[in-house]
C-alpha atoms as a PDB file:
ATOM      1  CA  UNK A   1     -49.475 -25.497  -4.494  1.00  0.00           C
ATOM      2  CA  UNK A   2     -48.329 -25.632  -0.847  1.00  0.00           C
ATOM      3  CA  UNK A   3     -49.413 -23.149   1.456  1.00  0.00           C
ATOM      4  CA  UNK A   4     -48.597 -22.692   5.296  1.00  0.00           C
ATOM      5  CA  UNK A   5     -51.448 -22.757   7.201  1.00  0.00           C
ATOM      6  CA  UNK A   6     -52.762 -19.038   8.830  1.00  0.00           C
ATOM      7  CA  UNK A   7     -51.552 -20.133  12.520  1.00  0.00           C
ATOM      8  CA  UNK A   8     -47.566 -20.423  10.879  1.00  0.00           C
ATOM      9  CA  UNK A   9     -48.113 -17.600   8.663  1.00  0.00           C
ATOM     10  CA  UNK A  10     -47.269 -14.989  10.390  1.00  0.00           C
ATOM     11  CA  UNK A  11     -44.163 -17.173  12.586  1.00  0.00           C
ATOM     12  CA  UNK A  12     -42.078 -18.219   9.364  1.00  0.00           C
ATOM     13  CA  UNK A  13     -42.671 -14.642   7.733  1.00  0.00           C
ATOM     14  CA  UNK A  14     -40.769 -13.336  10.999  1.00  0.00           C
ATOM     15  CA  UNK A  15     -38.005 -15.959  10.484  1.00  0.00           C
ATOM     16  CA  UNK A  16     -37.499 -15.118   7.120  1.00  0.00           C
ATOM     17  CA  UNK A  17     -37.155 -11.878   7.675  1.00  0.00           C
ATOM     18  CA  UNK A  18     -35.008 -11.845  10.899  1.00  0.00           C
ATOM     19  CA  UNK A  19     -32.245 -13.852   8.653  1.00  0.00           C
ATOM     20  CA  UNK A  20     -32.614 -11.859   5.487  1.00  0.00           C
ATOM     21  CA  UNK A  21     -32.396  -8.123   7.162  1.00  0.00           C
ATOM     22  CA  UNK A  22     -30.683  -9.063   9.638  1.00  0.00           C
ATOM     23  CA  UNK A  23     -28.057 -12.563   9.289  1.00  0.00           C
ATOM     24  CA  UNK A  24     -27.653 -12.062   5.435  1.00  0.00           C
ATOM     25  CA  UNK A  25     -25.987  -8.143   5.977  1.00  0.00           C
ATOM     26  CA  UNK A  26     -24.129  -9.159   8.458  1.00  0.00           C
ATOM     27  CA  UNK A  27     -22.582 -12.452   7.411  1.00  0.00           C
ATOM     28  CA  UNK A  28     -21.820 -10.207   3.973  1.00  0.00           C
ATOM     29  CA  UNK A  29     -20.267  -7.650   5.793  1.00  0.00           C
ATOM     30  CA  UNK A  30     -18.387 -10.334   7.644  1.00  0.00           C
ATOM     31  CA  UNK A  31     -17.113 -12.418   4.137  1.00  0.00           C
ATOM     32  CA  UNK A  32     -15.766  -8.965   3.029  1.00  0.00           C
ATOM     33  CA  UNK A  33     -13.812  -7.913   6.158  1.00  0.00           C
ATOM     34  CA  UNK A  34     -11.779 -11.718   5.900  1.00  0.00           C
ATOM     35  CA  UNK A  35     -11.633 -11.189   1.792  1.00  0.00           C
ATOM     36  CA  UNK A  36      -9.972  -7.791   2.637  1.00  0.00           C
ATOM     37  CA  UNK A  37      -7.858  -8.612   5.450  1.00  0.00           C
ATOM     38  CA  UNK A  38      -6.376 -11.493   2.970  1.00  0.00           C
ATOM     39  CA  UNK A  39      -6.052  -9.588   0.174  1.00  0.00           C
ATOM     40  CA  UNK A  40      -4.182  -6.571   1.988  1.00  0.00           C
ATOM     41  CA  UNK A  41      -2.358  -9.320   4.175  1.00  0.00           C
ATOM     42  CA  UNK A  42      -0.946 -10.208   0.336  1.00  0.00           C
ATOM     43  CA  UNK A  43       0.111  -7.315  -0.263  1.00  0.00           C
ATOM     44  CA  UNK A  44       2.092  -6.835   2.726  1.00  0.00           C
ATOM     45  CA  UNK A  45       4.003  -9.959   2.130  1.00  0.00           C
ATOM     46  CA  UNK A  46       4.607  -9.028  -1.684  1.00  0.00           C
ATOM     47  CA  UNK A  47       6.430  -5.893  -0.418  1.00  0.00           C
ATOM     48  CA  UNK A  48       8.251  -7.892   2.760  1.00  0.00           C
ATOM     49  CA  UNK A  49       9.365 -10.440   0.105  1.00  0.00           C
ATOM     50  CA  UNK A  50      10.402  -7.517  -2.459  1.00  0.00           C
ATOM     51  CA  UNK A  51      12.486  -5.894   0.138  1.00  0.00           C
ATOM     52  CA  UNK A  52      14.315  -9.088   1.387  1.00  0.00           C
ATOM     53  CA  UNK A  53      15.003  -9.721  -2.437  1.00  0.00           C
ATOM     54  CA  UNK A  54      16.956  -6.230  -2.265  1.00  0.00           C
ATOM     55  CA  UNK A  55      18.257  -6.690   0.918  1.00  0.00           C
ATOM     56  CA  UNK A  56      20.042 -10.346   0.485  1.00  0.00           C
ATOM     57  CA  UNK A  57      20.956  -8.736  -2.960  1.00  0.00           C
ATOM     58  CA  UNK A  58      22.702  -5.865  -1.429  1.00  0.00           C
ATOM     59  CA  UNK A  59      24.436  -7.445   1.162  1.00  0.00           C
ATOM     60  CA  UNK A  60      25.585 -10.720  -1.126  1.00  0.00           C
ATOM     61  CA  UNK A  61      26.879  -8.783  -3.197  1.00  0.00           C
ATOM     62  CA  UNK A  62      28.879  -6.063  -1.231  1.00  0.00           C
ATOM     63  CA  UNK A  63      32.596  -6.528  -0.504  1.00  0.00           C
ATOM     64  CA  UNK A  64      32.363  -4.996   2.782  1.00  0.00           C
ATOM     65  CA  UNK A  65      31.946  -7.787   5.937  1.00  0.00           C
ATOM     66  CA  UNK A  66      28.712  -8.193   7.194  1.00  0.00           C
ATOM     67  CA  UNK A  67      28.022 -10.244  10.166  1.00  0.00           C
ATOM     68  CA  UNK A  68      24.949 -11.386  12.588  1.00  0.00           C
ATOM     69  CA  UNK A  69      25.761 -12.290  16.042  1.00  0.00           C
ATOM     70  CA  UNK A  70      23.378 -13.338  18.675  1.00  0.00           C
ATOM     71  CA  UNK A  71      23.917 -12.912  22.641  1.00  0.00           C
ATOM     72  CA  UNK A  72      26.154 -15.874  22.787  1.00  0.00           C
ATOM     73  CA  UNK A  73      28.899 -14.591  20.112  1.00  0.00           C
ATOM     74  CA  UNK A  74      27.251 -17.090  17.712  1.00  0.00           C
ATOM     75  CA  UNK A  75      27.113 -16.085  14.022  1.00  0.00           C
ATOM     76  CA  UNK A  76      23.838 -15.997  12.348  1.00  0.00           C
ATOM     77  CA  UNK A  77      24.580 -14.409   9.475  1.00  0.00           C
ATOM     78  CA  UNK A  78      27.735 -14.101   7.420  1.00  0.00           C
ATOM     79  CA  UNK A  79      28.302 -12.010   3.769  1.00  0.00           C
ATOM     80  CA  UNK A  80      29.935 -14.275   1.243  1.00  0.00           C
ATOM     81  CA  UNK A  81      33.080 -11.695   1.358  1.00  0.00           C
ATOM     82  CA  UNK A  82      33.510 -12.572   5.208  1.00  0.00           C
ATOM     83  CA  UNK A  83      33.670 -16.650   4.137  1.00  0.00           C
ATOM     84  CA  UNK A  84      35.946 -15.370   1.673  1.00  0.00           C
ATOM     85  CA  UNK A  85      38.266 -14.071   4.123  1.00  0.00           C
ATOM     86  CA  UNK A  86      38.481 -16.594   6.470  1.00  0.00           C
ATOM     87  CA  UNK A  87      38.407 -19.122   3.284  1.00  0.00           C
ATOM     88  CA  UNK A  88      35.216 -20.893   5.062  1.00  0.00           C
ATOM     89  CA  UNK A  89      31.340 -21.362   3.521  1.00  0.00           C
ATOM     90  CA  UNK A  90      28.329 -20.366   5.369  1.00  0.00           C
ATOM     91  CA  UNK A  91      27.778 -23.586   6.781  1.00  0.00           C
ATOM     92  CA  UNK A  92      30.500 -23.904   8.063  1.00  0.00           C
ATOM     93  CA  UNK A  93      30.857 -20.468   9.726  1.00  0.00           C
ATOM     94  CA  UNK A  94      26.814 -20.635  11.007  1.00  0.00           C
ATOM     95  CA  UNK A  95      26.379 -20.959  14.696  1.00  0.00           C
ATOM     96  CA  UNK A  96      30.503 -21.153  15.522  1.00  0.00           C
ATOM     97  CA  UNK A  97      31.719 -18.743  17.855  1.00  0.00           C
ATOM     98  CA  UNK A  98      32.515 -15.244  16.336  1.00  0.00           C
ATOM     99  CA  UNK A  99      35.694 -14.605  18.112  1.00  0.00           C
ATOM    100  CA  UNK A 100      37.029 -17.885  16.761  1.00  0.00           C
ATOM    101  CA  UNK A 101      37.093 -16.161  13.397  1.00  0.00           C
ATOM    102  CA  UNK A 102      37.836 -12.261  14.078  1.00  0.00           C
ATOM    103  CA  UNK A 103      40.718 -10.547  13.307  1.00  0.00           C
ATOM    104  CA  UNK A 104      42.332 -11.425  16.606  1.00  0.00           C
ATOM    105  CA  UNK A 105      42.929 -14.518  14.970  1.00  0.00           C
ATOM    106  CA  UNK A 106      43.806 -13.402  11.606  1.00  0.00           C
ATOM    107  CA  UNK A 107      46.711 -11.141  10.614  1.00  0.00           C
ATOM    108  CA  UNK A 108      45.448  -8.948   8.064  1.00  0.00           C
ATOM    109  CA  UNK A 109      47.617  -6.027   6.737  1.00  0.00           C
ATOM    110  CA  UNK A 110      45.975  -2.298   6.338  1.00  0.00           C
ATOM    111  CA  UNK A 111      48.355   0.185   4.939  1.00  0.00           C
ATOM    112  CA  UNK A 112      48.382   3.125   7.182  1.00  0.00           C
ATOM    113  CA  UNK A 113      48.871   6.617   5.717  1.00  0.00           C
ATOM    114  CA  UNK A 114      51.517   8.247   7.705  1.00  0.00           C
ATOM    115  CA  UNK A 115      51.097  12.179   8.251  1.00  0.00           C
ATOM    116  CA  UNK A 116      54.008  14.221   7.270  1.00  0.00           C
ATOM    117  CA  UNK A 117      54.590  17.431   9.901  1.00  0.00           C
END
């Protein structure tokens, strides 16, 4: 059997114990923090992705127009009823100029109701 001899006895018990009581709780405490920041960050994108899901379904599937523009009038979104209009696809409506495509250019009838005095 190997033994230390006296002179290191008392040295490697006080290494042993420094990373036991104090590196082992700590690097455990550590592991748990990362498992639980990855399982709630999970979580988080489970609900962002099940509210997107609704979201694109909502708007796809709407008859109303629903457009994106950014600062420079350029379309970053556009609802499949607003390609139907201008008889365009996505792709080809993406990043164009909105104004090319409003009603200004369009004549599109609305019946008006007309108030009887």
């Amino acid at each position: 059997m190997f033994t230390l001899p006296d002179s290191h006895k008392q040295e490697a018990f006080q290494l042993i114990s420094l990373t036991v009581v104090g590196v082992f709780p700590f690097v455990s405490l550590l592991v748990g923090k990362i498992l639980s920041d990855q399982e709630q960050n999970l979580l988080l994108l489970k609900s962002l992705k099940e509210s997107e899901e609704q979201y694109r379904m909502l708007v796809t599937h709407q008859t109303d127009l629903v457009v994106k523009v950014d600062d420079q009038n350029r379309l970053n979104f556009v609802s499949p009823s607003y390609c139907r209009l201008f008889g365009k696809t996505e792709e080809e409506l993406l990043g164009s100029n909105f104004f090319c495509h409003s009603f200004m250019k369009r004549t599109v009838s609305i019946p008006l109701m007309r108030w009887k005095n």
